[in-house]
PDB file of N, CA and C in Angstrom:
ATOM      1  N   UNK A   1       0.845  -1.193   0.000  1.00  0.00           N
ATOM      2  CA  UNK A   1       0.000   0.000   0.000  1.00  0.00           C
ATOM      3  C   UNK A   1       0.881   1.244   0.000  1.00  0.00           C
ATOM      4  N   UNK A   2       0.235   2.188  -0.491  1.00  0.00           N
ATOM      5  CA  UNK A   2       1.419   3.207  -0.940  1.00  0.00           C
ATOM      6  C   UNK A   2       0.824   4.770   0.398  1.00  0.00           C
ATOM      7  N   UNK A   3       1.279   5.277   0.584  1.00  0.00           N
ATOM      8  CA  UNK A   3       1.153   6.028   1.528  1.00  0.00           C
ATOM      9  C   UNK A   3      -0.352   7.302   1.348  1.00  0.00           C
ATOM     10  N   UNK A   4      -0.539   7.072   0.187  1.00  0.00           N
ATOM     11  CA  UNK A   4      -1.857   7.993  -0.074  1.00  0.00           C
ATOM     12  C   UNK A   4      -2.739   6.876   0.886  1.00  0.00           C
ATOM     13  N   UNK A   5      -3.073   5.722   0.407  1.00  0.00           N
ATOM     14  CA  UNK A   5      -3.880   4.543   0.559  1.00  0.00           C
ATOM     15  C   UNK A   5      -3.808   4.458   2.227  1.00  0.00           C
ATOM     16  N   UNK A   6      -2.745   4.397   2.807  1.00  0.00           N
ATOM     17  CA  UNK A   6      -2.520   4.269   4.085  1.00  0.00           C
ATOM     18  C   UNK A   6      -3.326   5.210   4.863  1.00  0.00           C
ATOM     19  N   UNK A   7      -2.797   6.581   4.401  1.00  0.00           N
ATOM     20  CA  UNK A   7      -3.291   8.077   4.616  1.00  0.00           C
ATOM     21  C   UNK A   7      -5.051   7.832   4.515  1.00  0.00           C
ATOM     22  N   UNK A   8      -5.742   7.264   4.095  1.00  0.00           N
ATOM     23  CA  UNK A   8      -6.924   7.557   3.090  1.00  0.00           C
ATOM     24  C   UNK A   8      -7.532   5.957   4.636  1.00  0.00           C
ATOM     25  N   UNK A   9      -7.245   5.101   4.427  1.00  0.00           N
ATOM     26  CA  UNK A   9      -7.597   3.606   4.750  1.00  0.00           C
ATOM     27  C   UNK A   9      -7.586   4.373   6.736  1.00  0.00           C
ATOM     28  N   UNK A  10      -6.409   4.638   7.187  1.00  0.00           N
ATOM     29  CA  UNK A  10      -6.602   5.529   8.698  1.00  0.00           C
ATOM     30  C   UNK A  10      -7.679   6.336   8.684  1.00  0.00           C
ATOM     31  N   UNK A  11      -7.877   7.573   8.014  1.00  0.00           N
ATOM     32  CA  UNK A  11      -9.183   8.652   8.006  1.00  0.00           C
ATOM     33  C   UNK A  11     -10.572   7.481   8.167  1.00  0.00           C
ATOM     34  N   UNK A  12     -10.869   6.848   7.247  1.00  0.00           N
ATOM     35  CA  UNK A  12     -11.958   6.113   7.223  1.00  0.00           C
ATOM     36  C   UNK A  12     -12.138   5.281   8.634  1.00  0.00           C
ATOM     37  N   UNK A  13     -11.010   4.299   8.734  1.00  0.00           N
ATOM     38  CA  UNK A  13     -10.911   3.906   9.748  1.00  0.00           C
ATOM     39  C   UNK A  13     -11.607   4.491  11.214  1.00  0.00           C
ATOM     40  N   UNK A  14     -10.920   5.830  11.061  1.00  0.00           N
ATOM     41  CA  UNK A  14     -11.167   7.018  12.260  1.00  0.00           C
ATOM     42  C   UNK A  14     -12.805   7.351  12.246  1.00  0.00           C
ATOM     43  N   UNK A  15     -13.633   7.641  10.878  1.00  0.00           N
ATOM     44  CA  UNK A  15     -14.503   7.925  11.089  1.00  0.00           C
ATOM     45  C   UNK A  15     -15.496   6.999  11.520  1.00  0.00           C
ATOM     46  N   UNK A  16     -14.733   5.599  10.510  1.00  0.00           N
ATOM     47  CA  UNK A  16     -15.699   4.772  11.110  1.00  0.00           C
ATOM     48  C   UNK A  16     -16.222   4.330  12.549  1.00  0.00           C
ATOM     49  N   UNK A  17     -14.909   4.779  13.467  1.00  0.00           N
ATOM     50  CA  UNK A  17     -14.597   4.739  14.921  1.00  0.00           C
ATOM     51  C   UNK A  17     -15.757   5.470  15.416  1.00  0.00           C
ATOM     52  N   UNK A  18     -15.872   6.535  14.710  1.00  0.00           N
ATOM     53  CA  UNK A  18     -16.424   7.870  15.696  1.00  0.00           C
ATOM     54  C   UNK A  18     -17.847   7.900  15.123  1.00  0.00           C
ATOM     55  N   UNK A  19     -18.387   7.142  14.639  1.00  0.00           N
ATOM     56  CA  UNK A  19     -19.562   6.719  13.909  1.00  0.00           C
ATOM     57  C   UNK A  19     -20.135   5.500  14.990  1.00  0.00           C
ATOM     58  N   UNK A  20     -19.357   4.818  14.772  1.00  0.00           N
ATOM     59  CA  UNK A  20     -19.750   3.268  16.015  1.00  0.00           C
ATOM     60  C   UNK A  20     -19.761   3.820  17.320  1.00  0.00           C
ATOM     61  N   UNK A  21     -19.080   4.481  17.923  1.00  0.00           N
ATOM     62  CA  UNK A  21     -18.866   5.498  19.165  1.00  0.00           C
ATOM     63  C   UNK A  21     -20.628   5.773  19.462  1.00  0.00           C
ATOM     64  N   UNK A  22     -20.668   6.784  18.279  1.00  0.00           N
ATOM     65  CA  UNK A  22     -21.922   7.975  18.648  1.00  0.00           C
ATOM     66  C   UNK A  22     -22.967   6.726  18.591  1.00  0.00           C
ATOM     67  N   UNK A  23     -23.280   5.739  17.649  1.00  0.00           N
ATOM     68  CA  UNK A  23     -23.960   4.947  17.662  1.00  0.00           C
ATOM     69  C   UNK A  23     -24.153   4.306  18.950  1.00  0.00           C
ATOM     70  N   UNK A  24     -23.002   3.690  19.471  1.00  0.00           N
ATOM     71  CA  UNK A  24     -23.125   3.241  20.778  1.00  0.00           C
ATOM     72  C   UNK A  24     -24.071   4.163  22.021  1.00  0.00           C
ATOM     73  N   UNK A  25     -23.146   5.269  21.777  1.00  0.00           N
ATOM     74  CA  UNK A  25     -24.022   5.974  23.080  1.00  0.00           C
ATOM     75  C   UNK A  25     -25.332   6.108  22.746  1.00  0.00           C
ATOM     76  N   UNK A  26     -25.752   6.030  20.940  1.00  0.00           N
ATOM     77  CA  UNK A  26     -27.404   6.503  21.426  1.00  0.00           C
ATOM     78  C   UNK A  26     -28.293   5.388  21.458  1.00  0.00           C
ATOM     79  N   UNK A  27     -27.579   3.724  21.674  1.00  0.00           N
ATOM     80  CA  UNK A  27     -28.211   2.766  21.999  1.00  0.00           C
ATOM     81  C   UNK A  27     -28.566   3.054  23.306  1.00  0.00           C
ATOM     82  N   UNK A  28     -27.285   3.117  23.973  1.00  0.00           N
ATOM     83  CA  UNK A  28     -26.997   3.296  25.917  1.00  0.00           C
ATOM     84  C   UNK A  28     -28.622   4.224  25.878  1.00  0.00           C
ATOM     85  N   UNK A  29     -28.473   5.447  25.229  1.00  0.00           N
ATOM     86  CA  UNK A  29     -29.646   6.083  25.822  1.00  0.00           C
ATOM     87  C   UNK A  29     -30.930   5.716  25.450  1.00  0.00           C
ATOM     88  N   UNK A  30     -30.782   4.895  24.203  1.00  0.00           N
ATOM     89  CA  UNK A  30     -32.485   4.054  24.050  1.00  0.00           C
ATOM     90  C   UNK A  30     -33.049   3.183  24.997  1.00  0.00           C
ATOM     91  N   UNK A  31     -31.641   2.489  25.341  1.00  0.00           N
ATOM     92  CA  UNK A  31     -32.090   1.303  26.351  1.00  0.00           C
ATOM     93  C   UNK A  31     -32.155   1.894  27.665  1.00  0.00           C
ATOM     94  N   UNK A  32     -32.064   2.945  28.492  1.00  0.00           N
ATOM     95  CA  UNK A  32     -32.217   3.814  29.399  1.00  0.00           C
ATOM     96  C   UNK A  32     -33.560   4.419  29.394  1.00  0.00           C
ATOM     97  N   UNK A  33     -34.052   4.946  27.965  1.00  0.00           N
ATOM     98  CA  UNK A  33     -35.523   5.697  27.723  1.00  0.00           C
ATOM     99  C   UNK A  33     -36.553   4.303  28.195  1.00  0.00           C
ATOM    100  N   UNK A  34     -36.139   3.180  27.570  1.00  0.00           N
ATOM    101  CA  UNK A  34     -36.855   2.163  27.488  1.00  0.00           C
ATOM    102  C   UNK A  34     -37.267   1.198  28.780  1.00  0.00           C
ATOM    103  N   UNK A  35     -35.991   1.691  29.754  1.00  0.00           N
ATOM    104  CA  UNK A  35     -36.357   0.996  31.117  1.00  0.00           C
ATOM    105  C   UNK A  35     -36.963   2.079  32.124  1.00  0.00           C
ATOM    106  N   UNK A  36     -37.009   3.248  31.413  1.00  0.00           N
ATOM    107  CA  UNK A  36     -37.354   4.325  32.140  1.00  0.00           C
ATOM    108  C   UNK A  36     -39.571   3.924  31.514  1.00  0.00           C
ATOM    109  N   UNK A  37     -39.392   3.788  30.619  1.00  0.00           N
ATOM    110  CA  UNK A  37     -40.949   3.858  30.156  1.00  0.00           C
ATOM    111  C   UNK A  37     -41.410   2.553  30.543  1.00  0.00           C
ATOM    112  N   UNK A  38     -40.344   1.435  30.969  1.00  0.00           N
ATOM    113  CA  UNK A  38     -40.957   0.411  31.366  1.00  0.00           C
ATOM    114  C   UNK A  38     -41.541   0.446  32.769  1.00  0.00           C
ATOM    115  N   UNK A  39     -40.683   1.152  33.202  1.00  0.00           N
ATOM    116  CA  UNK A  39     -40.734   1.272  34.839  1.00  0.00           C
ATOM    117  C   UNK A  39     -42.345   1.960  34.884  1.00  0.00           C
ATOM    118  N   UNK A  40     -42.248   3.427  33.872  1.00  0.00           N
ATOM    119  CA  UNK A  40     -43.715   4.111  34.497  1.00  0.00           C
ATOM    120  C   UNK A  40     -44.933   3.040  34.253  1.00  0.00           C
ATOM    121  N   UNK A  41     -44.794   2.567  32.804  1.00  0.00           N
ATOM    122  CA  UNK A  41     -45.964   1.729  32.636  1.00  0.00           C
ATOM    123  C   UNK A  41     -46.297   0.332  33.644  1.00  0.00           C
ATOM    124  N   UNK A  42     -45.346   0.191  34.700  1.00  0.00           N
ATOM    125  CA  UNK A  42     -45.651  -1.060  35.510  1.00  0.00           C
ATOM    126  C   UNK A  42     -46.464   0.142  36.619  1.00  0.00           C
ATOM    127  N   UNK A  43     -45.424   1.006  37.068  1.00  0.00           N
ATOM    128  CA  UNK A  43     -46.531   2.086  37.857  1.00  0.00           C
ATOM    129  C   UNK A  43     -48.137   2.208  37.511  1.00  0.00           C
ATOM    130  N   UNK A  44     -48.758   2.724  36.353  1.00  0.00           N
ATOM    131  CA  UNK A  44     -49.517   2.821  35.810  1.00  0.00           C
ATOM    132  C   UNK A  44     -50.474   1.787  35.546  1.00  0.00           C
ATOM    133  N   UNK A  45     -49.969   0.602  36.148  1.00  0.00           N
ATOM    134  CA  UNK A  45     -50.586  -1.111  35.556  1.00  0.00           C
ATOM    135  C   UNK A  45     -51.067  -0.657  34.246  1.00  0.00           C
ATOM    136  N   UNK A  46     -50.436  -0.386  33.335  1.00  0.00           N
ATOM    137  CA  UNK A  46     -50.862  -0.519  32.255  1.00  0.00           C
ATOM    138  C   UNK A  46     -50.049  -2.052  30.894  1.00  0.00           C
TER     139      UNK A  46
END
């Protein structure tokens, strides 16, 4: 691989990082909304 490719194959790499990252955290906060709405609806006996 020639150093453009290297240069080019890292960037992607990186974004792909920071893509899976943000993804991650906005699972963390789905599954947080989701035990939060589970919780009211057992309150609620619904």
């Amino acid at each position: 691989m020639d150093l453009k490719s290297t240069i080019r194959t890292e960037k992607l790499e990186t974004i792909l990082r920071e893509q899976l990252e943000k993804q991650e955290k906005r699972i963390e906060q789905l599954e947080y909304e989701i035990t939060q709405l589970k919780e009211y609806l057992k309150e609620k006996n619904i």
